[in-house]
C-alpha atoms as a PDB file:
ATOM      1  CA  UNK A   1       5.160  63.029  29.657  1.00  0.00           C
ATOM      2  CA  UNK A   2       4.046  66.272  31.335  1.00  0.00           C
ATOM      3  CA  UNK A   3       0.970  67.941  31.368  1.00  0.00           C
ATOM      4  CA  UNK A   4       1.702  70.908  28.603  1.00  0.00           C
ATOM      5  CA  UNK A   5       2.220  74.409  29.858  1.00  0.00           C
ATOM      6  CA  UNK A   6      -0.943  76.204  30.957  1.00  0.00           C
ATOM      7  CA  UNK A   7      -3.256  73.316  31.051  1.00  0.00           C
ATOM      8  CA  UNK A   8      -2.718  72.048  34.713  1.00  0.00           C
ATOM      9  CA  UNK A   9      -6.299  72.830  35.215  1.00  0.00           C
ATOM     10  CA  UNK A  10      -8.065  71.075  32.281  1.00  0.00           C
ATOM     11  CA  UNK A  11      -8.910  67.223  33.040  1.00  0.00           C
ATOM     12  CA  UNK A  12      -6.976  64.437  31.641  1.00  0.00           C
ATOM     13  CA  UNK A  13      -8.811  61.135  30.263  1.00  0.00           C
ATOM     14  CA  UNK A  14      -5.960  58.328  29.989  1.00  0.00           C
ATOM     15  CA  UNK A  15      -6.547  55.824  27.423  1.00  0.00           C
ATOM     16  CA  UNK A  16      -3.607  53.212  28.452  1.00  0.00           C
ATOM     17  CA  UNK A  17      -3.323  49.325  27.061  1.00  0.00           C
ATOM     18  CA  UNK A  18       0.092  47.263  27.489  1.00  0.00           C
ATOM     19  CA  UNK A  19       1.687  45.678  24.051  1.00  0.00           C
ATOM     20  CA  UNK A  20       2.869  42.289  25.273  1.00  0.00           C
ATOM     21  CA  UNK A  21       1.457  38.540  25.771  1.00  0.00           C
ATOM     22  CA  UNK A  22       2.651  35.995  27.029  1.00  0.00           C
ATOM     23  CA  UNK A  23       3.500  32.143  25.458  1.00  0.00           C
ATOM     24  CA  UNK A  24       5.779  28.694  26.082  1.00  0.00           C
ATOM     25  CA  UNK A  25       8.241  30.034  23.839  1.00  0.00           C
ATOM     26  CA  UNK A  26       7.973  33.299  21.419  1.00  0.00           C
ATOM     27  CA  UNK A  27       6.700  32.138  18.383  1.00  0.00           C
ATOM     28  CA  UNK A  28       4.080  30.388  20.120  1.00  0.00           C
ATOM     29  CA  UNK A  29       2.899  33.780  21.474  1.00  0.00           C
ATOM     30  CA  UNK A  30       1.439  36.180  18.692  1.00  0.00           C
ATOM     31  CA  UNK A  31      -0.230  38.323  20.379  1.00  0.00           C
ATOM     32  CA  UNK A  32      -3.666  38.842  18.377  1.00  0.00           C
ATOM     33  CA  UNK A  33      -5.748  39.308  21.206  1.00  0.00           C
ATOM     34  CA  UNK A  34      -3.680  39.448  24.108  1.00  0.00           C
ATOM     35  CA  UNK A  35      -3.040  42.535  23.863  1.00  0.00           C
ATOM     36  CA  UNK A  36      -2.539  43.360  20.174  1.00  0.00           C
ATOM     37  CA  UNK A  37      -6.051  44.252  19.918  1.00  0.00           C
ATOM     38  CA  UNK A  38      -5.841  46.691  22.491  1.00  0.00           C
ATOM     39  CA  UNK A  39      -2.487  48.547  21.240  1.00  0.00           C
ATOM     40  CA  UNK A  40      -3.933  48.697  17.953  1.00  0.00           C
ATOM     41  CA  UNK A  41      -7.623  50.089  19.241  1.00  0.00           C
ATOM     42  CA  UNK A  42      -5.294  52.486  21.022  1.00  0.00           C
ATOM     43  CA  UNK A  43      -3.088  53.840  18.295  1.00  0.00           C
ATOM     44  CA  UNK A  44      -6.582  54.547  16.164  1.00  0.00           C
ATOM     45  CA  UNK A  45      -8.115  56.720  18.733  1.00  0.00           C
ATOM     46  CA  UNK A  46      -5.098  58.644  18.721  1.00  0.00           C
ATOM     47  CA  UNK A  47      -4.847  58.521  14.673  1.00  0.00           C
ATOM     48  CA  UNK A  48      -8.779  59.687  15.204  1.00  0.00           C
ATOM     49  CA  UNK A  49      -7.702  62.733  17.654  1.00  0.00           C
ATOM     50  CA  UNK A  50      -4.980  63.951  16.742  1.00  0.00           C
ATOM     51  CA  UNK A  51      -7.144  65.171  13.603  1.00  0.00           C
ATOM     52  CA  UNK A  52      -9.350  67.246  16.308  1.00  0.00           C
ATOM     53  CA  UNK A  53      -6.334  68.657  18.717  1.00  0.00           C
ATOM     54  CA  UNK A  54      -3.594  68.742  16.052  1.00  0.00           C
ATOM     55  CA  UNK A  55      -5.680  70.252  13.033  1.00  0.00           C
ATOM     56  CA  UNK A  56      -5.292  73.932  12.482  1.00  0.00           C
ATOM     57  CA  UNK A  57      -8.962  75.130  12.902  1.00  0.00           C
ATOM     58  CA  UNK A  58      -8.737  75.789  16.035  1.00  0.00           C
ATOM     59  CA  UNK A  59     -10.909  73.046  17.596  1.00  0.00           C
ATOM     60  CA  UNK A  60     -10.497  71.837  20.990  1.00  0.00           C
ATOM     61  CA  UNK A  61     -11.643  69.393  23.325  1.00  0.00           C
ATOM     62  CA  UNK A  62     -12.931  69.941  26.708  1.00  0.00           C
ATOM     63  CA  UNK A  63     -10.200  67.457  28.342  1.00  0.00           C
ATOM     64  CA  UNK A  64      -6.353  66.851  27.503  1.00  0.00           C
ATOM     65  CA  UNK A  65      -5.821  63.056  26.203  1.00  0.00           C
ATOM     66  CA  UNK A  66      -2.952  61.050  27.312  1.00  0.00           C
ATOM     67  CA  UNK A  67      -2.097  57.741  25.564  1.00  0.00           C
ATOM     68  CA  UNK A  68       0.180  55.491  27.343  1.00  0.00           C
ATOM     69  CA  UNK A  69       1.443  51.972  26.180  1.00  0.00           C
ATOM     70  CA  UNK A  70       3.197  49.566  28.671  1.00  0.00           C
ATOM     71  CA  UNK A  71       5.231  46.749  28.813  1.00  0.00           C
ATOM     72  CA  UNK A  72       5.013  44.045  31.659  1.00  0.00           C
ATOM     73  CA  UNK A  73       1.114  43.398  31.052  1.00  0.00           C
ATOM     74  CA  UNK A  74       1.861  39.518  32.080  1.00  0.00           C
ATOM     75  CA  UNK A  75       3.876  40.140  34.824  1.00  0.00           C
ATOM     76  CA  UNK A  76       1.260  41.795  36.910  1.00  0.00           C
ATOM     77  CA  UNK A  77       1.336  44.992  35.129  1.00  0.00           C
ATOM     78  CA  UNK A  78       4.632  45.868  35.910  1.00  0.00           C
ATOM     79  CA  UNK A  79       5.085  48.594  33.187  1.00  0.00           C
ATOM     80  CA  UNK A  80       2.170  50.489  34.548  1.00  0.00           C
ATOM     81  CA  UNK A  81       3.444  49.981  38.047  1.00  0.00           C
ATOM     82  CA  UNK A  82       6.541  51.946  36.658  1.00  0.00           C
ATOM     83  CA  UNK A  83       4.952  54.199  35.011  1.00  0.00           C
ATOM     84  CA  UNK A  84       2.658  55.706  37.380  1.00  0.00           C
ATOM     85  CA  UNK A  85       6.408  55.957  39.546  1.00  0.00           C
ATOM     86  CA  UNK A  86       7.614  57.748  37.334  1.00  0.00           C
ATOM     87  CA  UNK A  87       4.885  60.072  35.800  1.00  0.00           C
ATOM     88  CA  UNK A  88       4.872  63.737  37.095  1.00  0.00           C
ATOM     89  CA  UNK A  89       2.712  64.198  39.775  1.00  0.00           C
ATOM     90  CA  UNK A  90       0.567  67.497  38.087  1.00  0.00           C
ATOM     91  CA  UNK A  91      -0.260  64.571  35.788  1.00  0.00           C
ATOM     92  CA  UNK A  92      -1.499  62.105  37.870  1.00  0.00           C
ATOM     93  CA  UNK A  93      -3.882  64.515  39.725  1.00  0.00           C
ATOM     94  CA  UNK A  94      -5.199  65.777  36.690  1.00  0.00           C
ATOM     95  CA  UNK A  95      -6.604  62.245  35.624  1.00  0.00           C
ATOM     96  CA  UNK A  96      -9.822  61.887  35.444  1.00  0.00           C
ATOM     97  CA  UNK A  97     -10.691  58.869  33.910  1.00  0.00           C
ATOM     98  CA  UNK A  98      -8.412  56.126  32.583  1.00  0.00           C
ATOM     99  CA  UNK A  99      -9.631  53.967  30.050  1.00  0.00           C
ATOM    100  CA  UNK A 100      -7.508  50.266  29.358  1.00  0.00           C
ATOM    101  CA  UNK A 101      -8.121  48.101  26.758  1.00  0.00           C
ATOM    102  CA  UNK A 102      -7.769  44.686  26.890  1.00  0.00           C
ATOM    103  CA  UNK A 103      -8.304  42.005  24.647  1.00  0.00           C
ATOM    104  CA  UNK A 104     -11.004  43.949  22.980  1.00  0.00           C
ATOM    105  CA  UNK A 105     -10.863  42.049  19.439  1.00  0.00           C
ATOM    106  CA  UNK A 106     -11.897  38.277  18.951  1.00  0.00           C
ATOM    107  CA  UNK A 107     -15.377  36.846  18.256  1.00  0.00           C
ATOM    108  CA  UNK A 108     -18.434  37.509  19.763  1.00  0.00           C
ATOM    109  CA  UNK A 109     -20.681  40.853  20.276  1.00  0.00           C
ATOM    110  CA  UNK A 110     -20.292  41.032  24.504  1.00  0.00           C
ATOM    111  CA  UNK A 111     -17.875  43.767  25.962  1.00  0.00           C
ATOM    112  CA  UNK A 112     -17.493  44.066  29.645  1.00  0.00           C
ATOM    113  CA  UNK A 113     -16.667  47.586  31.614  1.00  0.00           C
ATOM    114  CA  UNK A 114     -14.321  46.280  34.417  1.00  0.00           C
ATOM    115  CA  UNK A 115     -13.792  48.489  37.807  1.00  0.00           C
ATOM    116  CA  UNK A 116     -12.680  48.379  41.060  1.00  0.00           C
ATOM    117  CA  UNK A 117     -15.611  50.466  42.344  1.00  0.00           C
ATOM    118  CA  UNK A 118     -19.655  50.885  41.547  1.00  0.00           C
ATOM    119  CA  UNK A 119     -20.372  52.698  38.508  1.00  0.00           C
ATOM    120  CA  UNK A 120     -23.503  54.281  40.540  1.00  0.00           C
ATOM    121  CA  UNK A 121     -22.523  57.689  41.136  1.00  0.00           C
ATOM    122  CA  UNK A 122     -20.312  60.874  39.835  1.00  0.00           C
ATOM    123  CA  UNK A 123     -17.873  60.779  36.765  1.00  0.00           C
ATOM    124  CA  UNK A 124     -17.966  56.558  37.274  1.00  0.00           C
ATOM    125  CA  UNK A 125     -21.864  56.802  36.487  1.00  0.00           C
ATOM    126  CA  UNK A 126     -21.223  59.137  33.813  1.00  0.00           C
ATOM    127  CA  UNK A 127     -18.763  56.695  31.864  1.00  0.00           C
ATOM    128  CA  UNK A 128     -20.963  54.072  32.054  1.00  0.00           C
ATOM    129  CA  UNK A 129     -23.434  56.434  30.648  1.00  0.00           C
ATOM    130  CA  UNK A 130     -21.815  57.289  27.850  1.00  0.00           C
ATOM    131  CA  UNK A 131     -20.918  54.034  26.686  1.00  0.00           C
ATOM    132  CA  UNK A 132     -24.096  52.268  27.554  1.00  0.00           C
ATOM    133  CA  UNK A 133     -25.417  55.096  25.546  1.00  0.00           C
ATOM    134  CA  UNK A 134     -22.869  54.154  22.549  1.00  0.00           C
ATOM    135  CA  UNK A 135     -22.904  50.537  22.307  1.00  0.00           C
ATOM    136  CA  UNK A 136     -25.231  49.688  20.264  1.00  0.00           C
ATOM    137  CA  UNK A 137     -24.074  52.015  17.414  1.00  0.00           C
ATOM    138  CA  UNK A 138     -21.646  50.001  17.685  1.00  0.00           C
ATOM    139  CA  UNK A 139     -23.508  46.647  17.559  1.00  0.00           C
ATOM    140  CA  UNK A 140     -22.291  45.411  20.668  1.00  0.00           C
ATOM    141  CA  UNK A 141     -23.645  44.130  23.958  1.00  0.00           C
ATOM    142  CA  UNK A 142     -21.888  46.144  27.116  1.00  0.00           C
ATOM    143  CA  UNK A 143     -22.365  44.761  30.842  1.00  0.00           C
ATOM    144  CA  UNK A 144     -20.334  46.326  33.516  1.00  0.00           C
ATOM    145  CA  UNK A 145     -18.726  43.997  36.556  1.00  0.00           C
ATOM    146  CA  UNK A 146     -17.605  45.442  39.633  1.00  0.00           C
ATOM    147  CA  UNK A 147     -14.532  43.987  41.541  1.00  0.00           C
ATOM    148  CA  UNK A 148     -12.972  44.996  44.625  1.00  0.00           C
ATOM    149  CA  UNK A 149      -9.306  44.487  45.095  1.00  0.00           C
ATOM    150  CA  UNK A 150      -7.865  42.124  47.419  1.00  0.00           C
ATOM    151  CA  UNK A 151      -5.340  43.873  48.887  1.00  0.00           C
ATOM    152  CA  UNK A 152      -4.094  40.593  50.428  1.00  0.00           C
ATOM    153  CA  UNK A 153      -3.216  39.244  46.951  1.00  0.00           C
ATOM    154  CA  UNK A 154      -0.061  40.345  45.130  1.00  0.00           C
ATOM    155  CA  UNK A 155      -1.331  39.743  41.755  1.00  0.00           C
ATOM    156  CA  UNK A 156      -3.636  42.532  40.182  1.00  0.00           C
ATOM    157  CA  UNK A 157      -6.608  41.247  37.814  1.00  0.00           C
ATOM    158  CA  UNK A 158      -6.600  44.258  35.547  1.00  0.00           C
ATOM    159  CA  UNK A 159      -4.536  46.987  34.102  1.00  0.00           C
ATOM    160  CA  UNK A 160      -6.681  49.497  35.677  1.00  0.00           C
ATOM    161  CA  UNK A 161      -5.840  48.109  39.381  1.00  0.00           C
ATOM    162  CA  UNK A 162      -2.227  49.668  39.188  1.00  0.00           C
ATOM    163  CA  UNK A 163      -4.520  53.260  38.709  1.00  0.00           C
ATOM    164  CA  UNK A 164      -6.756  52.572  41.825  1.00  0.00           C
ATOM    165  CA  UNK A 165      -4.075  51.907  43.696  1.00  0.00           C
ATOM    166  CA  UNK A 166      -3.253  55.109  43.544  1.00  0.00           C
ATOM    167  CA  UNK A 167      -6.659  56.249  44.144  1.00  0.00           C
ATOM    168  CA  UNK A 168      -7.205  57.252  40.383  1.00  0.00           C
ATOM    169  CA  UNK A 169     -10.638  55.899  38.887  1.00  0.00           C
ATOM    170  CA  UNK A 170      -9.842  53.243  36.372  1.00  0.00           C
ATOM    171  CA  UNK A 171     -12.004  50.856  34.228  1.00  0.00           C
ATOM    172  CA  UNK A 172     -10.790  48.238  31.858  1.00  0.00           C
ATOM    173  CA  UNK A 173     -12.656  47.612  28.429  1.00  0.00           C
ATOM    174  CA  UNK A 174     -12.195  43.883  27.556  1.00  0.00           C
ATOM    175  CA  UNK A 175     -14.455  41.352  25.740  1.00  0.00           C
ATOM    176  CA  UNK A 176     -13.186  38.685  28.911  1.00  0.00           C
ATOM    177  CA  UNK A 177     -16.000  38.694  31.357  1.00  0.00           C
ATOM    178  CA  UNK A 178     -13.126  37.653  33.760  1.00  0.00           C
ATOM    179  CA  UNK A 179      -9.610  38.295  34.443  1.00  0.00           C
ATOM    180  CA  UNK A 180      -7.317  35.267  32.124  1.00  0.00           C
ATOM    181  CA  UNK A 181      -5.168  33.245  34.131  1.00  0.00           C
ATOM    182  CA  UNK A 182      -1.596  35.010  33.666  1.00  0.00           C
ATOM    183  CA  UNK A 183       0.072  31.676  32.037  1.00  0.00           C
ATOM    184  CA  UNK A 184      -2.734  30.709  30.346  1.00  0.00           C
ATOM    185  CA  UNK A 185      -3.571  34.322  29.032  1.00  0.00           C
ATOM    186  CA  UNK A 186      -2.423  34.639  25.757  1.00  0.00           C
ATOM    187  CA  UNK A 187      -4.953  33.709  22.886  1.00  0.00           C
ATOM    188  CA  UNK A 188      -2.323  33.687  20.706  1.00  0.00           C
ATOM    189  CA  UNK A 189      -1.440  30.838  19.424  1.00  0.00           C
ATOM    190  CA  UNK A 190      -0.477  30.867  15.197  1.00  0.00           C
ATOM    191  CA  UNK A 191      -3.957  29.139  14.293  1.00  0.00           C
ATOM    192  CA  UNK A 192      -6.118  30.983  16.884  1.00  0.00           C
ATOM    193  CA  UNK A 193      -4.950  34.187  15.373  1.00  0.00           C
ATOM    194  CA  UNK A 194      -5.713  33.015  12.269  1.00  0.00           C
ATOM    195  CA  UNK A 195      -9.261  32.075  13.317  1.00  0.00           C
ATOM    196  CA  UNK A 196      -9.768  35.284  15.094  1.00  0.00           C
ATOM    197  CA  UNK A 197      -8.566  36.975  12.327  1.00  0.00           C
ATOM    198  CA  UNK A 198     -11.017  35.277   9.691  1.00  0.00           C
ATOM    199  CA  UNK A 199     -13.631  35.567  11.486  1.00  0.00           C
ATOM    200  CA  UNK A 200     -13.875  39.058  12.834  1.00  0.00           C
ATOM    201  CA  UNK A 201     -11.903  40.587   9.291  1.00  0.00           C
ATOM    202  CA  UNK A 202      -8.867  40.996  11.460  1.00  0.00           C
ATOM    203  CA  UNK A 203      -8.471  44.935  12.505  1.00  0.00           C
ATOM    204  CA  UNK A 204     -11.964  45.747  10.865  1.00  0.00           C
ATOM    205  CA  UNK A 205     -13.752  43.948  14.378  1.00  0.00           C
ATOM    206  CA  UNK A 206     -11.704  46.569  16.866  1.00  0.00           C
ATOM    207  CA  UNK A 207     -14.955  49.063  16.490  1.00  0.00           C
ATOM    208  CA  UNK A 208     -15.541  50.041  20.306  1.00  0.00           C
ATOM    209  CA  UNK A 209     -14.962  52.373  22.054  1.00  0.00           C
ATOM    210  CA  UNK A 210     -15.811  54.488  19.200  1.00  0.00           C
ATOM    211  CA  UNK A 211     -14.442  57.875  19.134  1.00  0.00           C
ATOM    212  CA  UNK A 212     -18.174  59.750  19.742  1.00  0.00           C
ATOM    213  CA  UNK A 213     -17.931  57.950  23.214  1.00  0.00           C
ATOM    214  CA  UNK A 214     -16.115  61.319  24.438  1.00  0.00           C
ATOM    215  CA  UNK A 215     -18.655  63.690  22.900  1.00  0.00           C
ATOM    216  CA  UNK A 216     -21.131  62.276  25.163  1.00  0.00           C
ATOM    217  CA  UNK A 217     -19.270  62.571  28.421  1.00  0.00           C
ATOM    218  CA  UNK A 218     -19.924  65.865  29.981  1.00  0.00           C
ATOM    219  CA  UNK A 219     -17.492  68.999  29.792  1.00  0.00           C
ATOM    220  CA  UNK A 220     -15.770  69.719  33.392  1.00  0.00           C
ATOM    221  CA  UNK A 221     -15.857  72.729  34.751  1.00  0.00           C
ATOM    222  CA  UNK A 222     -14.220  75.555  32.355  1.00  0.00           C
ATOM    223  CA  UNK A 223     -11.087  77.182  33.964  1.00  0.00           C
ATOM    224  CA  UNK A 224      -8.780  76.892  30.979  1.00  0.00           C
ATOM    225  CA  UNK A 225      -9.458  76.334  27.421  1.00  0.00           C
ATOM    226  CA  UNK A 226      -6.077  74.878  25.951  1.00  0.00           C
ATOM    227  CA  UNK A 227      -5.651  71.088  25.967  1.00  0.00           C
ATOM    228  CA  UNK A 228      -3.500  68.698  24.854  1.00  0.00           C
ATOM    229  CA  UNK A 229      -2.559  65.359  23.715  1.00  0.00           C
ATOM    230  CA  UNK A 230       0.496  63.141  24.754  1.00  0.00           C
ATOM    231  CA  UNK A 231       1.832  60.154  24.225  1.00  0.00           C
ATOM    232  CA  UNK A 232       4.084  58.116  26.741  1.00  0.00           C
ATOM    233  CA  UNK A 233       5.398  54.628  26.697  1.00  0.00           C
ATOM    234  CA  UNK A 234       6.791  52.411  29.817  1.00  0.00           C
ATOM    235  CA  UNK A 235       8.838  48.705  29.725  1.00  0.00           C
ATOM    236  CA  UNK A 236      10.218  47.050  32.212  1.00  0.00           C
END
């Protein structure tokens, strides 16, 4: 996907997640958490926006949203590797923030902002702003952590890594207050879903990042007032 004609100077926010796990054998790997939760967090704040940049009053917001699903989240990100080698590059340079969820369902009221760099200063302090501002609306408990990446190490931690990479802030949303050991990642198994499910009410515990988290982030500078919304999806 493209950034739509006449909106190469409105900022992007990427909401991204990756919709595979990872298991012995396949039906030992269902996916609840890792990364179902994610995908299906996803797919309702696009439900949720599509409402304010497809509806025909006219409304816009200030930035153009692009939702992007990968494969490959197992095998150190490779879909998002891909897909940031593919994209276009008006569209990379127009992202501004990029928001991946991961593992976001599950029990327990503790989310954790993961990012490569301190969320002290610019657009990285705003974020945190806005969501330390919005969690307990949503009746959660949000702590930020701060990794650099080892360059030295092949094998990324989070999803956002592939974006700061390329030098394009990043921050991962999970309720894992670390990174899950790649073989060992999957929460998935047939009875664990079933717990998870049970005790959260399945979907109905996916309730951050709430949709007002973007009303609270400031507008960017005004130079064009169309935006957009895309969708794009990467396996490999």
């Amino acid at each position: 996907a493209g950034p739509a004609t006449g909106v190469a100077a409105v900022p992007t926010v990427a909401i991204v997640s990756y919709y595979d796990s990872l298991g012995a054998a396949p039906d030992l790997s269902h996916g609840f958490d890792t990364n179902a939760s994610g995908v299906v967090a996803l797919l309702s704040l696009a439900r949720v926006f599509s409402k304010l940049y497809g509806g025909g009053g006219g409304a816009r917001g200030p930035y153009n949203l692009l939702f992007v699903l990968t494969g490959g989240g197992m095998l150190n990100f490779a879909g998002t590797r891909d897909w940031l080698s593919r994209a276009d590059g008006r569209l990379l340079d127009s992202l501004e923030v990029v928001l991946c969820l991961d593992s976001i369902g599950g029990v327990g009221d503790d989310l954790y902002l993961h990012s490569s760099k301190p969320l002290k200063e610019g657009v990285a302090k705003q974020v945190l702003d806005a969501f330390t501002a919005a969690a307990p609306s949503a009746g959660v408990r949000l702590s930020s952590v701060h990794k650099k990446i080892n360059i030295a190490n092949p094998n990324l931690s989070w999803q956002h890594e592939q974006f700061s990479l390329k030098r394009i802030f990043g921050l991962t949303l999970s309720r894992k207050s670390r990174p899950p050991v790649p073989a060992a990642a999957s929460l998935s198994t047939a009875s664990g879903a079933s717990q998870q499910a049970g005790e959260t009410g399945g979907a109905s515990g996916l309730v951050f990042p709430p949709a007002s988290i973007f009303d609270r982030l400031p507008p960017p500078p005004s130079t064009s007032t169309s935006t957009s919304t895309s969708t794009s999806t990467s396996t490999s």
